[in-house]
Structure formats: structure tokens, C-alpha cells
Protein backbone atom coordinates (compact mmCIF):
# COMPACT_ATOMS: atom_id res chain seq x y z
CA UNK A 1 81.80 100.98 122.51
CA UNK A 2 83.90 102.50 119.89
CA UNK A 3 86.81 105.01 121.33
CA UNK A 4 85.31 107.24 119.19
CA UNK A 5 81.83 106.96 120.91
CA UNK A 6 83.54 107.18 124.24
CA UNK A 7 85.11 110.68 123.04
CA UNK A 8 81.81 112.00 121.85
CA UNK A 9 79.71 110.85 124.82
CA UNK A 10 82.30 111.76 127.92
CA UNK A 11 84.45 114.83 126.62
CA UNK A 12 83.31 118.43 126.15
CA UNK A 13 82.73 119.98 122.86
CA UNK A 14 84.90 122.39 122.60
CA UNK A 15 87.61 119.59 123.71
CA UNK A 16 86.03 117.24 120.44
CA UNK A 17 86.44 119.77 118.58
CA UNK A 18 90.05 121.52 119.43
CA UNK A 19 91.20 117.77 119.25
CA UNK A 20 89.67 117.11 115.70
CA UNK A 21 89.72 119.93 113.79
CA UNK A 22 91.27 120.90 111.28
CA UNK A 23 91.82 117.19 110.24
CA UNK A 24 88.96 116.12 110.57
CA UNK A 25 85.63 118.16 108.97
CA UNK A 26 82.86 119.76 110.62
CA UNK A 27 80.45 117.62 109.13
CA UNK A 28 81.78 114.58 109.75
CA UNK A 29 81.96 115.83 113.43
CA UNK A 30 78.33 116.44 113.50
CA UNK A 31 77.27 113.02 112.10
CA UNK A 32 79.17 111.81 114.80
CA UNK A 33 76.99 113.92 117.36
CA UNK A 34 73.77 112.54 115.59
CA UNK A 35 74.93 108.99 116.06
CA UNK A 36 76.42 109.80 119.47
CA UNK A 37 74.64 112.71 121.36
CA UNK A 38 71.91 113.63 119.21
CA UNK A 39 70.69 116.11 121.75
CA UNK A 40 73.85 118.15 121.10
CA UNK A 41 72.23 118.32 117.89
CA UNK A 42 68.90 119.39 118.26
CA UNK A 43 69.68 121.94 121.09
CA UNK A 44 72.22 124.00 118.45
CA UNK A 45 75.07 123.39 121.13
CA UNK A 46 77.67 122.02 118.54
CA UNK A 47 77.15 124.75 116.01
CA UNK A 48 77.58 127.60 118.97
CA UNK A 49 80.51 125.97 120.19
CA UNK A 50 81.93 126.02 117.31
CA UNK A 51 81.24 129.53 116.44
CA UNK A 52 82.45 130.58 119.74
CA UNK A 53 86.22 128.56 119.51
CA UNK A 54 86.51 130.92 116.46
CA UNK A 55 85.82 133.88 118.25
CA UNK A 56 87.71 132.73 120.85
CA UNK A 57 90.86 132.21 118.60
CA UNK A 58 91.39 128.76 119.00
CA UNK A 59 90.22 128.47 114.89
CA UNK A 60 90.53 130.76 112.69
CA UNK A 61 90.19 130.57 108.54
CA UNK A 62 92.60 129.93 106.19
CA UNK A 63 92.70 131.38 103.03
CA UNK A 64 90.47 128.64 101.06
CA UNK A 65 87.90 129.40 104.07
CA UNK A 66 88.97 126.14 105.88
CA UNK A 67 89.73 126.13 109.68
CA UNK A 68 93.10 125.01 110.89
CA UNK A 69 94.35 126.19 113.95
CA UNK A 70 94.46 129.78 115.86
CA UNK A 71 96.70 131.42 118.18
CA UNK A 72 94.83 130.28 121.23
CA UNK A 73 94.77 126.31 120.03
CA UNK A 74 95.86 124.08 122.35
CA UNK A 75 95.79 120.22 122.59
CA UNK A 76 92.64 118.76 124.79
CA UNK A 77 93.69 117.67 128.25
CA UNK A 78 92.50 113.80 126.99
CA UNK A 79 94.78 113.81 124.26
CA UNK A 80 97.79 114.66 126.35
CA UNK A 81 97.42 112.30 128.70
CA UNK A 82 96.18 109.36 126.39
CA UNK A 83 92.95 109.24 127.78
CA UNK A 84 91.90 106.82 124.96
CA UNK A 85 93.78 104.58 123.91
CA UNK A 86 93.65 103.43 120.06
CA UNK A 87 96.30 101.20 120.19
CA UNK A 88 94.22 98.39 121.92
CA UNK A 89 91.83 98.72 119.41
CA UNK A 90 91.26 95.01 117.33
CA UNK A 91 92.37 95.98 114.22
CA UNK A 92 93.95 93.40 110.94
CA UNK A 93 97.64 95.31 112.14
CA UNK A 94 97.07 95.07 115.62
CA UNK A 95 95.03 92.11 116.60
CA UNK A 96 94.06 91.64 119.92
């Protein structure tokens, strides 16, 4: 399982999303839900989650109508405390 799998599958929404966005786009986001948690999908949860962190101010749109971070952004607790780690990850720089 991909860390990236474990993100999608064990963390909330909102936290996915505060923790990718802005560098990483909506859409690619949602493909990851299809892959991941289709159900979050089919149900509309992603898109009202989203919709709500604006409203919320944790995004807010910049002035080429991207989202980038709002005055109530703040970092997911399983960033913080490294809940998923990529640096064990098999890669051609880091093999394990």
C-alpha cells in the first residue's frame, strides 16, 4: 500500500485536502478518491468538503481563481507529527 493510499483511505477529507492543496490540484485529488475511496466520490462528500474549507476560510482564491491558502489554514495533525513517513519509501535515491 502506497503512503499515498494510506492518506486517502485513513485521514479525513478536509485533513487530505488542507494538507494538499494548493500544491497539489483538485483534480488530481479526486482521481485519487476514485482509485482510493470511490464512495467519497459518488456520495458528493469530496466536492462539499471542499466547498465548505472555502467557506470556512481555510482556502480562499487567488487572483488567477486558484486556491492557495486562507486565514484559517493550518497544517493536518498527520503532517505534524509525521504520521507517514516517505522517507522509507523504495525509491532509485533511497533504496531500501
Amino acid at each position: 500500500m502506497s503512503y499515498l493510499e494510506d492518506v486517502i483511505i485513513n485521514e479525513s477529507i478536509a485533513d487530505v485536502l488542507t494538507a494538499f492543496i494548493p500544491g497539489v490540484s483538485y483534480q488530481t485529488i479526486d482521481r485519487l478518491y476514485v482509485h482510493f475511496k470511490f464512495e467519497v466520490i459518488a456520495n458528493g462528500e469530496l466536492i462539499k468538503v471542499y466547498e465548505q474549507l472555502f467557506n470556512d476560510g481555510v482556502f480562499v482564491t487567488n487572483e488567477k481563481g486558484l486556491p492557495m491558502k486562507g486565514p484559517n489554514w493550518s497544517v493536518p495533525d498527520f503532517v505534524t507529527l509525521n504520521k507517514y513517513r516517505t522517507d522509507t519509501l523504495d525509491t532509485p535515491s533511497n533504496p531500501v
